[in-house]
PDB file of N, CA and C in Angstrom:
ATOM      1  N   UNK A   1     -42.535  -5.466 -35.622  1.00  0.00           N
ATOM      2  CA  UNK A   1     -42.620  -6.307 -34.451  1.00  0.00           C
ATOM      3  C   UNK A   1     -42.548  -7.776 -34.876  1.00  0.00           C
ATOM      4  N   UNK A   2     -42.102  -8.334 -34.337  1.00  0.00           N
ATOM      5  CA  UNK A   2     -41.803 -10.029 -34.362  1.00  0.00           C
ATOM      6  C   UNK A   2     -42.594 -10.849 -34.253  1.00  0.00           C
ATOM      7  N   UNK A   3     -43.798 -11.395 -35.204  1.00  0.00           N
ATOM      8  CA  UNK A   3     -44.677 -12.267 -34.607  1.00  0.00           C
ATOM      9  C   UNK A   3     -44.216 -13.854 -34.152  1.00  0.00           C
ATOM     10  N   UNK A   4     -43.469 -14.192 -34.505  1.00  0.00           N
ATOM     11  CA  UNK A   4     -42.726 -15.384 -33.550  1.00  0.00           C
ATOM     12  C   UNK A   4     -42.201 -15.698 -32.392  1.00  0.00           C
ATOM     13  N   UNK A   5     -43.163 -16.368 -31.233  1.00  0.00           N
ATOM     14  CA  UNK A   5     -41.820 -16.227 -30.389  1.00  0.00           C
ATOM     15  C   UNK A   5     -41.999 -17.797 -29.659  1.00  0.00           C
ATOM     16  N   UNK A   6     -40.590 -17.458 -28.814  1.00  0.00           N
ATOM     17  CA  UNK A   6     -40.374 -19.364 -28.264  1.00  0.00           C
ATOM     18  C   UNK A   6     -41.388 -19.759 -27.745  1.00  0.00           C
ATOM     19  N   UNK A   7     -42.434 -18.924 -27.086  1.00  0.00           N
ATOM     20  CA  UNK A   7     -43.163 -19.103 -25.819  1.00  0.00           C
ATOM     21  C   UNK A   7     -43.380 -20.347 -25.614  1.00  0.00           C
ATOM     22  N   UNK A   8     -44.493 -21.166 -26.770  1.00  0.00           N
ATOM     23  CA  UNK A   8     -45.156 -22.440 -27.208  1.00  0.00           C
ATOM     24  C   UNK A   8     -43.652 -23.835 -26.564  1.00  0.00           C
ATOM     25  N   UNK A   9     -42.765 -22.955 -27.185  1.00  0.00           N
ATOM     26  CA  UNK A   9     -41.612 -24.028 -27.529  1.00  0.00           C
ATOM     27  C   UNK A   9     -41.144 -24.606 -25.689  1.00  0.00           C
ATOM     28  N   UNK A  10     -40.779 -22.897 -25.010  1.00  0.00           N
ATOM     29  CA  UNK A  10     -40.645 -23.037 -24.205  1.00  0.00           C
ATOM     30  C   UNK A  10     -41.537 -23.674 -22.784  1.00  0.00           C
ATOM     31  N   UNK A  11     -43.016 -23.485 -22.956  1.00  0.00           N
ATOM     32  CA  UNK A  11     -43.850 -24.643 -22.177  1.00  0.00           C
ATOM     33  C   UNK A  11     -43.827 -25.862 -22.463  1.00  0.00           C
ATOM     34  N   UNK A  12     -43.178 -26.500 -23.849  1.00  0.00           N
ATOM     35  CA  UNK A  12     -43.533 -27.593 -24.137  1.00  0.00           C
ATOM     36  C   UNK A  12     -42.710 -28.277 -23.458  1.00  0.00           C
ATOM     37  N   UNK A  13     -41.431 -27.633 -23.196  1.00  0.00           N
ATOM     38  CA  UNK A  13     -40.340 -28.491 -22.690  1.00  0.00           C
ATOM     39  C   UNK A  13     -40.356 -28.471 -21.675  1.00  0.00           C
ATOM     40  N   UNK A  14     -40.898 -27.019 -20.862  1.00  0.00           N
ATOM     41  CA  UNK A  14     -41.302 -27.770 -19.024  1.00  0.00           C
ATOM     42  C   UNK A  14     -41.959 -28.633 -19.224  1.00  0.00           C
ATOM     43  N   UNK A  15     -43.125 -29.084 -19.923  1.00  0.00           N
ATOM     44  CA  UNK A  15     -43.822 -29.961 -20.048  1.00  0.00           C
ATOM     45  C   UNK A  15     -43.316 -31.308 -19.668  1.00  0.00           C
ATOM     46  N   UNK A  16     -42.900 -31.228 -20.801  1.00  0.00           N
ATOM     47  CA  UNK A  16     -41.897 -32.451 -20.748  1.00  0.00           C
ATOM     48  C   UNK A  16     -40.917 -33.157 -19.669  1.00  0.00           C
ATOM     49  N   UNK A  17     -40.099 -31.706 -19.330  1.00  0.00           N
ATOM     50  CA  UNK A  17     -39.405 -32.058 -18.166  1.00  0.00           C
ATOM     51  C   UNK A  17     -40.157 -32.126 -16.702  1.00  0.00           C
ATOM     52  N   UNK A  18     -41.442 -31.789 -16.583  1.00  0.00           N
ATOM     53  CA  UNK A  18     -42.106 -31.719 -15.320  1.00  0.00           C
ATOM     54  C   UNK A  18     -43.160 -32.821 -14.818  1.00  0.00           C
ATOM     55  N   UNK A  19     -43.615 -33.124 -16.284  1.00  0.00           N
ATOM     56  CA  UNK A  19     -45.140 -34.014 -16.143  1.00  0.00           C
ATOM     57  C   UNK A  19     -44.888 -35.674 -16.493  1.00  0.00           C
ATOM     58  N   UNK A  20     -45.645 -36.056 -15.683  1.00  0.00           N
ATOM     59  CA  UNK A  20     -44.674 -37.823 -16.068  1.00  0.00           C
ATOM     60  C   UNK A  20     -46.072 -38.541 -15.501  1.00  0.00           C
ATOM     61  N   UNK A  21     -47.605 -37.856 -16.099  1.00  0.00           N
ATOM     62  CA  UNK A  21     -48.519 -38.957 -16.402  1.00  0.00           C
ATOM     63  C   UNK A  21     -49.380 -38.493 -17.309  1.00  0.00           C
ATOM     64  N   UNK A  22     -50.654 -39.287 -17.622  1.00  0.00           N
ATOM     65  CA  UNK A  22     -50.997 -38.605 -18.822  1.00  0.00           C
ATOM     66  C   UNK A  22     -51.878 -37.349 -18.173  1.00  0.00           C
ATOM     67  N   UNK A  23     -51.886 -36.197 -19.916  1.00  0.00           N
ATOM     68  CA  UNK A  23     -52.302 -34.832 -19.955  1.00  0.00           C
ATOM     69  C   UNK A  23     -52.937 -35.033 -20.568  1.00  0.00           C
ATOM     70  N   UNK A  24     -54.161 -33.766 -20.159  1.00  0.00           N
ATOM     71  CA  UNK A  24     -55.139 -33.186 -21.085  1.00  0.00           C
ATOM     72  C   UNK A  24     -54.818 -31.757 -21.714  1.00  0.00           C
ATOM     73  N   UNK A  25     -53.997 -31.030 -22.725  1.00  0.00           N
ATOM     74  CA  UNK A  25     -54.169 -29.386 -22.359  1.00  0.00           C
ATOM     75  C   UNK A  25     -55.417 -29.199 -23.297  1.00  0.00           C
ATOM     76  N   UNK A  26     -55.763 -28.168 -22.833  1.00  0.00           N
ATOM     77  CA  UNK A  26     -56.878 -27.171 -22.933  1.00  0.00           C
ATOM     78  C   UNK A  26     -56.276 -26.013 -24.000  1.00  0.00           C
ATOM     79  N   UNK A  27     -56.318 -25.954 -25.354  1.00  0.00           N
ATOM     80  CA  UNK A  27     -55.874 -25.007 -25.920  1.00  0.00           C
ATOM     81  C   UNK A  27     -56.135 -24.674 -27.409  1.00  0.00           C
ATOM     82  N   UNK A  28     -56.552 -23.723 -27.607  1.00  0.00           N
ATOM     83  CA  UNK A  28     -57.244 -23.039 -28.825  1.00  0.00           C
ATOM     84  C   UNK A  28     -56.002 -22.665 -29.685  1.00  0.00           C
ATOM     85  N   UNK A  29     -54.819 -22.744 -29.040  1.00  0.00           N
ATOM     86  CA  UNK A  29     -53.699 -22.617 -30.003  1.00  0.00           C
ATOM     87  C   UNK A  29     -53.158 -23.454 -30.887  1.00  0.00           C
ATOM     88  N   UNK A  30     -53.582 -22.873 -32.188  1.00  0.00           N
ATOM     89  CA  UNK A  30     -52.956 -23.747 -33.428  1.00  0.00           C
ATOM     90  C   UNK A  30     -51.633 -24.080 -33.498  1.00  0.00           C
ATOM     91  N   UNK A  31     -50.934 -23.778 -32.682  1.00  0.00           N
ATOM     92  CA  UNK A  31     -49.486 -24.339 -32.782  1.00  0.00           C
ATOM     93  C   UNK A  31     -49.541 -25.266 -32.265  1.00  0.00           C
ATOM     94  N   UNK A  32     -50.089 -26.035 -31.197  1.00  0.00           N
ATOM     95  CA  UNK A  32     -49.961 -27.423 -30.270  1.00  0.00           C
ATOM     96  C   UNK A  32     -51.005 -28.067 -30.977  1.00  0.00           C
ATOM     97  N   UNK A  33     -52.199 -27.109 -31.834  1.00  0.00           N
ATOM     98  CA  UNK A  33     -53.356 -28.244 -32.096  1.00  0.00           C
ATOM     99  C   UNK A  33     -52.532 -28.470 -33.283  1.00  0.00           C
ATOM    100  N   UNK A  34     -52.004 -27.714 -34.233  1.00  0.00           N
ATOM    101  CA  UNK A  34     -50.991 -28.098 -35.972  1.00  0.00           C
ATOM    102  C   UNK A  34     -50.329 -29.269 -35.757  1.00  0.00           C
ATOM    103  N   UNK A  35     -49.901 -29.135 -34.594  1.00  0.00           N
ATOM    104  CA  UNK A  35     -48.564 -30.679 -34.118  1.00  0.00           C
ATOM    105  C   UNK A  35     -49.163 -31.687 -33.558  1.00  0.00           C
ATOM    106  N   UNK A  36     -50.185 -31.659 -33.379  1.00  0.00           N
ATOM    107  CA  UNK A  36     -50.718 -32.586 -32.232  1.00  0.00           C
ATOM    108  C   UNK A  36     -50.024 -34.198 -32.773  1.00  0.00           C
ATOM    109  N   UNK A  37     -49.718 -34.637 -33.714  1.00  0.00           N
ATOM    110  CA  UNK A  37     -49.005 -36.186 -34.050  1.00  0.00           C
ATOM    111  C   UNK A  37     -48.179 -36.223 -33.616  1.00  0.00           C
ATOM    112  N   UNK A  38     -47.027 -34.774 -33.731  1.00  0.00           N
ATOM    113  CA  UNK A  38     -45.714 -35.326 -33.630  1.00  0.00           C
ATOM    114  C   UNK A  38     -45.732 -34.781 -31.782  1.00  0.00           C
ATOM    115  N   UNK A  39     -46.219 -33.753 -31.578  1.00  0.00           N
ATOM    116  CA  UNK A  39     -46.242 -33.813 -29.615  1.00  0.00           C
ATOM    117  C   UNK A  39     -46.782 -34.848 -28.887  1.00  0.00           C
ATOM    118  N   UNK A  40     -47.797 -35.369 -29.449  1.00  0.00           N
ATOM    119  CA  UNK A  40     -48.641 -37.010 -28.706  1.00  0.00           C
ATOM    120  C   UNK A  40     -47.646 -37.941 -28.500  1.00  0.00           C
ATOM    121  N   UNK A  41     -46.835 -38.185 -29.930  1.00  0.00           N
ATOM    122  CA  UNK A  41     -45.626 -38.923 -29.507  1.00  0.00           C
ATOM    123  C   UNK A  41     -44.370 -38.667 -29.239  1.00  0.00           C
ATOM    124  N   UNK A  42     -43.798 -37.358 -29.249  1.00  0.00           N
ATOM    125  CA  UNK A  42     -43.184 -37.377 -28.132  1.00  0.00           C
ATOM    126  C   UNK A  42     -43.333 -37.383 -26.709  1.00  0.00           C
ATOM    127  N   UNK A  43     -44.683 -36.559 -26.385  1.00  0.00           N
ATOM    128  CA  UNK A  43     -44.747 -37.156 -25.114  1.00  0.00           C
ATOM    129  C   UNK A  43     -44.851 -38.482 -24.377  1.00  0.00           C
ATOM    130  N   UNK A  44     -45.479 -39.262 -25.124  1.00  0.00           N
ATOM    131  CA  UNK A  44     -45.653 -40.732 -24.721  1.00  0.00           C
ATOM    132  C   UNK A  44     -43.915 -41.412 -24.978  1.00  0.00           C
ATOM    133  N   UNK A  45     -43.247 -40.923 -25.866  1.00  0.00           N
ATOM    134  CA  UNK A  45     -42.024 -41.644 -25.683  1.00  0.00           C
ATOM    135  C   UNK A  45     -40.797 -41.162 -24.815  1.00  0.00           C
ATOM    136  N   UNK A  46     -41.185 -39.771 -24.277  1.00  0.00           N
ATOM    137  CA  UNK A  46     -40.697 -39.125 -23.209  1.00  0.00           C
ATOM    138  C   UNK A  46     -41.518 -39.256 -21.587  1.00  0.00           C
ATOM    139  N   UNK A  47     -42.688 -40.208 -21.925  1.00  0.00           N
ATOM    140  CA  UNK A  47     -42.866 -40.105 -20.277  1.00  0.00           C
ATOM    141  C   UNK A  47     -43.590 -41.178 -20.202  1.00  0.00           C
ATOM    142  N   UNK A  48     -44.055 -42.212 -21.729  1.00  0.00           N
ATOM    143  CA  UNK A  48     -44.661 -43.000 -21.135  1.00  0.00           C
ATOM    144  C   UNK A  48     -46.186 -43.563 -21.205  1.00  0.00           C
ATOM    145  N   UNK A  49     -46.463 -41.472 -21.152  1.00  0.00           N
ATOM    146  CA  UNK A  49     -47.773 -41.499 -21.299  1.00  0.00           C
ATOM    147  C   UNK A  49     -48.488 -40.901 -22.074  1.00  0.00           C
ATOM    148  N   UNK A  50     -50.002 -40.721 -21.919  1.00  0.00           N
ATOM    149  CA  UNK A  50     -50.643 -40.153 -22.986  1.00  0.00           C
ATOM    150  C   UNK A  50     -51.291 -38.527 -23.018  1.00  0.00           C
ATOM    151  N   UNK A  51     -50.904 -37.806 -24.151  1.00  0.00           N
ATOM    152  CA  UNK A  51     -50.822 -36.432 -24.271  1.00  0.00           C
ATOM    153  C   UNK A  51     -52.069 -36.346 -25.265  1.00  0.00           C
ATOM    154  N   UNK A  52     -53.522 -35.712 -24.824  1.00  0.00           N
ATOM    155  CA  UNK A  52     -54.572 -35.242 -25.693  1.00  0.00           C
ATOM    156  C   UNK A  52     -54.426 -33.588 -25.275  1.00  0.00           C
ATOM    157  N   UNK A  53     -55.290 -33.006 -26.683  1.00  0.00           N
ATOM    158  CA  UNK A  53     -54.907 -31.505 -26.744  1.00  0.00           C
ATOM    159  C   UNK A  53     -56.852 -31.566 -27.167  1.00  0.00           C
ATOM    160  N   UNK A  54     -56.804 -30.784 -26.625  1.00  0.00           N
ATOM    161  CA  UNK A  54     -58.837 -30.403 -26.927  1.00  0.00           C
ATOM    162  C   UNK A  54     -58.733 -28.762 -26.804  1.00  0.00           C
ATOM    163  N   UNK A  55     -59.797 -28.309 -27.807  1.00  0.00           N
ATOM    164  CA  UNK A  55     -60.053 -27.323 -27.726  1.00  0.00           C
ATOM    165  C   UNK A  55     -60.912 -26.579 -26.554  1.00  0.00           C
ATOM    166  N   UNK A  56     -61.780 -27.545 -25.886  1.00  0.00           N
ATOM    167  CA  UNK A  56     -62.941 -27.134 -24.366  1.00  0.00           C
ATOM    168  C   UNK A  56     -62.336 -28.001 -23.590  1.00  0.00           C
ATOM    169  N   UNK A  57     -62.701 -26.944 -22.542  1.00  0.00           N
ATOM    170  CA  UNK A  57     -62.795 -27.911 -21.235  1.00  0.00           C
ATOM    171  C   UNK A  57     -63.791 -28.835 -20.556  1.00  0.00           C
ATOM    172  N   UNK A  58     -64.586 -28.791 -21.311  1.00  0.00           N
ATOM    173  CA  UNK A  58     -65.883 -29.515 -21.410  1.00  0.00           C
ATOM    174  C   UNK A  58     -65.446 -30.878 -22.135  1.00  0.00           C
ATOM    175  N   UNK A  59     -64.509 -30.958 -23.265  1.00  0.00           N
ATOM    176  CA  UNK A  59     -64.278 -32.047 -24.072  1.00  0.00           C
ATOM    177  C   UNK A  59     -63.893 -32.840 -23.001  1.00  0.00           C
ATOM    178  N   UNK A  60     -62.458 -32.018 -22.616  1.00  0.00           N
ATOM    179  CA  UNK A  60     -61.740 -32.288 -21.627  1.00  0.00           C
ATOM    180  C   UNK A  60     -62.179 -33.139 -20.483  1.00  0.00           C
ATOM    181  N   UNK A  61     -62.843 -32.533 -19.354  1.00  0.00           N
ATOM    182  CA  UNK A  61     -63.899 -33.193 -18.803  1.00  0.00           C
ATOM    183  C   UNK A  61     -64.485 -34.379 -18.916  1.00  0.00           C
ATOM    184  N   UNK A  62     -64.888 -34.890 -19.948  1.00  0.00           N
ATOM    185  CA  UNK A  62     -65.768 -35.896 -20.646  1.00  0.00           C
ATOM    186  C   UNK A  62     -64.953 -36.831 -20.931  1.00  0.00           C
ATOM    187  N   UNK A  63     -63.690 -36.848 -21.045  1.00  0.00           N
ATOM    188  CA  UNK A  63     -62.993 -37.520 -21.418  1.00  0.00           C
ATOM    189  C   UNK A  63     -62.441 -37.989 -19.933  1.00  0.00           C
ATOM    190  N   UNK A  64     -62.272 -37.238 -19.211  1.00  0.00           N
ATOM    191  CA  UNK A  64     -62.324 -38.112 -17.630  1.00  0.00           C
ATOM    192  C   UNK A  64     -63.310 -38.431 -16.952  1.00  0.00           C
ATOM    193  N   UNK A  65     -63.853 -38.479 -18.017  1.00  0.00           N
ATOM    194  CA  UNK A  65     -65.504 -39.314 -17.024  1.00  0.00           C
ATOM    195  C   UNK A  65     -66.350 -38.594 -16.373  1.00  0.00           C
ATOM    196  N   UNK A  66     -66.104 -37.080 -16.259  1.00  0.00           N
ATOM    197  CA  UNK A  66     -66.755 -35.864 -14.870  1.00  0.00           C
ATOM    198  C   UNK A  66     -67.653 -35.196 -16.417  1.00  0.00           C
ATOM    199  N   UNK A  67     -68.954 -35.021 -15.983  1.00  0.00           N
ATOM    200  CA  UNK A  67     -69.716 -33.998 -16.502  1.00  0.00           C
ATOM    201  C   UNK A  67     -69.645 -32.673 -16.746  1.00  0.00           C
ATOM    202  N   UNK A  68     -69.666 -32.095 -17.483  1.00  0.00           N
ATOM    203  CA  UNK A  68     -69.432 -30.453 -17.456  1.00  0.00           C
ATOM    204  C   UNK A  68     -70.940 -29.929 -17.132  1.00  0.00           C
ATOM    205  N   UNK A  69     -71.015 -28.642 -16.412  1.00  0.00           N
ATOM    206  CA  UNK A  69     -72.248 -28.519 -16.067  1.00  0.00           C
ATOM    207  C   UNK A  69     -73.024 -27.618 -17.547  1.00  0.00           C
ATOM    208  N   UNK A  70     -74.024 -27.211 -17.078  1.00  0.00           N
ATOM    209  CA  UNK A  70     -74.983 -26.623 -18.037  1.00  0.00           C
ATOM    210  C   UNK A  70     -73.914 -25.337 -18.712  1.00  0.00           C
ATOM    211  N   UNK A  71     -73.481 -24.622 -17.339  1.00  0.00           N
ATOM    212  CA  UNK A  71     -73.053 -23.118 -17.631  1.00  0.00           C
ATOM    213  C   UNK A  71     -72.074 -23.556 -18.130  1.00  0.00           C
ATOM    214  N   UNK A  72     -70.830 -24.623 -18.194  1.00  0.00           N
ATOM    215  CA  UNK A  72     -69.704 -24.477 -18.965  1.00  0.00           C
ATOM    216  C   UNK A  72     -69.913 -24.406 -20.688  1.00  0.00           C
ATOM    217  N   UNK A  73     -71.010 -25.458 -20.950  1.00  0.00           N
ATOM    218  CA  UNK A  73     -71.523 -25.655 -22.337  1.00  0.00           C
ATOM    219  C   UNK A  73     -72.124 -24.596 -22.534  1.00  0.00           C
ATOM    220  N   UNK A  74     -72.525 -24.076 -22.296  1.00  0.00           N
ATOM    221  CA  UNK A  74     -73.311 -22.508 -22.308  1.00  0.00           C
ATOM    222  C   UNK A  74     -72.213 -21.843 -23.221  1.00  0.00           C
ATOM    223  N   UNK A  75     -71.205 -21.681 -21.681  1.00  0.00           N
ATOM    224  CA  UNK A  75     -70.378 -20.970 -21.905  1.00  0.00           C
ATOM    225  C   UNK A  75     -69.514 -20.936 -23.206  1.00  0.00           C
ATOM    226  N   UNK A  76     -68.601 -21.952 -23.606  1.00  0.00           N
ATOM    227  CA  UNK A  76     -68.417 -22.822 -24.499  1.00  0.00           C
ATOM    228  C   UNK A  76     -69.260 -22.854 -26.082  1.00  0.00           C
ATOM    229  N   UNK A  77     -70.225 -22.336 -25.409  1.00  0.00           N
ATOM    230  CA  UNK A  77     -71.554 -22.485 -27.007  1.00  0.00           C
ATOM    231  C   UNK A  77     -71.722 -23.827 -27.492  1.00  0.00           C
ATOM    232  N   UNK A  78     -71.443 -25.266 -26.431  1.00  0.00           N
ATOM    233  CA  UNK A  78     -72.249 -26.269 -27.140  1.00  0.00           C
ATOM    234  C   UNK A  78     -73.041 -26.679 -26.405  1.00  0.00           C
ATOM    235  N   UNK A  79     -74.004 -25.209 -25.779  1.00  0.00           N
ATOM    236  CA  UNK A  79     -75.092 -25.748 -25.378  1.00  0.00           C
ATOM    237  C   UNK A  79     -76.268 -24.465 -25.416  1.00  0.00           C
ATOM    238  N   UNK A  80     -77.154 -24.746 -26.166  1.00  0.00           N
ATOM    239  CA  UNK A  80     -78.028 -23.187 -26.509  1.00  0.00           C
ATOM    240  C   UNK A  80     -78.661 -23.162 -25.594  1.00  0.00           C
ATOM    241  N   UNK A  81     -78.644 -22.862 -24.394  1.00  0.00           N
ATOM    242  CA  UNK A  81     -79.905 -23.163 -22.784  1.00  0.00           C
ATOM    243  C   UNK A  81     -79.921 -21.722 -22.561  1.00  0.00           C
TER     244      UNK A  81
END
């Protein structure tokens, strides 16, 4: 069986072709987190704007200013409650 496939390749470029302000993705996948230099700048020189990749959605969150609640960090495990 083939462990390679476009998939990654192929969202990146809707990406690209669809989104035209800045992103947050949400993704535990080492293929977008491995690249993250060279995708940050292409996206910013394809749209402009700014492309962060976080592993939580909690990071995520925080980084737009909105709180994550108790249960997401819970959830998440950076929060022992």
């Amino acid at each position: 069986m083939r462990k390679d496939t476009v998939g990654d390749e192929l969202i990146w470029e809707m990406i690209l072709d669809r989104v035209h302000d800045d992103l947050i993705l949400v993704s535990r996948d080492t293929t977008y987190r491995n690249h993250v230099t060279f995708l940050t700048r292409e996206y910013r020189e394809g749209t402009g704007c700014r492309l962060g990749i976080e592993g939580n959605i909690s990071v995520a969150l925080q980084q737009m200013g909105v709180e994550p609640s108790g249960a997401l960090l819970r959830i998440e495990g950076r929060c022992r409650r």
